[in-house]
C-alpha atoms as a PDB file:
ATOM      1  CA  UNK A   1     140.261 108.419  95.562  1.00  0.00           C
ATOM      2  CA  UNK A   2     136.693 108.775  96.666  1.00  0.00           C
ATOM      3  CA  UNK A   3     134.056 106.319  95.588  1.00  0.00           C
ATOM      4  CA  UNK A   4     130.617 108.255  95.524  1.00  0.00           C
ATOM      5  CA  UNK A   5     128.140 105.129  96.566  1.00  0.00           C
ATOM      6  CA  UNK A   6     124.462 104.880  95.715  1.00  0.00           C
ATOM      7  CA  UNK A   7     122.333 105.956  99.123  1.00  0.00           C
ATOM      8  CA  UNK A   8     120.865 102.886 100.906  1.00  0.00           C
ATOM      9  CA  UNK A   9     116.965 102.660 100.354  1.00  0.00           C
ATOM     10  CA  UNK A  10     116.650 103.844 104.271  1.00  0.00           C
ATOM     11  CA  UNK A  11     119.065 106.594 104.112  1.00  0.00           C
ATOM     12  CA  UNK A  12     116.733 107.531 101.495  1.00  0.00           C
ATOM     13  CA  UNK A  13     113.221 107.517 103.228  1.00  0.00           C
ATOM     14  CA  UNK A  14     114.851 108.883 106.146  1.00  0.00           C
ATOM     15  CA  UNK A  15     115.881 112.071 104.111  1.00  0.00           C
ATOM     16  CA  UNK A  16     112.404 112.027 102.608  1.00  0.00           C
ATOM     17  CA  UNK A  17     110.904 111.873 105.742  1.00  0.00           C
ATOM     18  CA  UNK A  18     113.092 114.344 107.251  1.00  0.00           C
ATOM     19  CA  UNK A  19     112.190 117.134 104.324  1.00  0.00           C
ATOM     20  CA  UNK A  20     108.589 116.191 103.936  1.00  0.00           C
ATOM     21  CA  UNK A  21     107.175 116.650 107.649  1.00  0.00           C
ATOM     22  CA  UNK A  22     108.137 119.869 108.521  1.00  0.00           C
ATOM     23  CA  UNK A  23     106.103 120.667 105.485  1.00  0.00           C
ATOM     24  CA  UNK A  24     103.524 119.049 106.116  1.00  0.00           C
ATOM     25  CA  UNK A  25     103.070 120.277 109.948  1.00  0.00           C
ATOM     26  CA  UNK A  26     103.405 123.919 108.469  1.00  0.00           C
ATOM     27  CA  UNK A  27     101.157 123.310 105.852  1.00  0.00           C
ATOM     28  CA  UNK A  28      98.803 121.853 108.738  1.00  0.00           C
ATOM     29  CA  UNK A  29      98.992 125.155 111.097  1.00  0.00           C
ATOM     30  CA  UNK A  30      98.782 127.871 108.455  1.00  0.00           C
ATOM     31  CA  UNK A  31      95.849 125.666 106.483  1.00  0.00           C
ATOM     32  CA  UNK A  32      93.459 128.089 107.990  1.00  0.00           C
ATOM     33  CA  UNK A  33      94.793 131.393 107.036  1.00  0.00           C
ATOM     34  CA  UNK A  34      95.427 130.105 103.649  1.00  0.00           C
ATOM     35  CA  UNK A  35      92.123 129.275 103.113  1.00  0.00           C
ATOM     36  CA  UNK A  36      90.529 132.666 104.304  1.00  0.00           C
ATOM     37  CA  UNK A  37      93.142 134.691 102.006  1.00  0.00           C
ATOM     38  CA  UNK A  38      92.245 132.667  99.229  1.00  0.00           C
ATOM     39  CA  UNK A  39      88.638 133.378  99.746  1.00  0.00           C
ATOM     40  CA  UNK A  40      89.104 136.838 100.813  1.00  0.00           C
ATOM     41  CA  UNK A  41      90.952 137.555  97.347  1.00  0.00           C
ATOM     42  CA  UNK A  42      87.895 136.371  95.186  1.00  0.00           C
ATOM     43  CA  UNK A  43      85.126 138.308  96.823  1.00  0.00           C
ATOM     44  CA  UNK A  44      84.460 141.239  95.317  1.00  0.00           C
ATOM     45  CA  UNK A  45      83.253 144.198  96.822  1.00  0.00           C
END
């Protein structure tokens, strides 16, 4: 019989962490060309 447990605060954070910074990096290399598309896409010519 398998007792499902509550994860420990750290186990927590660390699983944050772990799903939050790739994210973040990506969000931090593409910034640029997000930026000009959005811009791009409300000029009208």
């Amino acid at each position: 019989m398998s007792v499902m447990r509550k994860p420990l605060p750290a186990v927590a954070a660390a699983a944050t962490l772990v799903s939050v910074v790739p994210t973040l990096v990506l969000f931090a290399v593409v910034r640029r060309w997000i930026v000009e598309g959005l811009t791009a896409g409300a000029v009208k010519r």
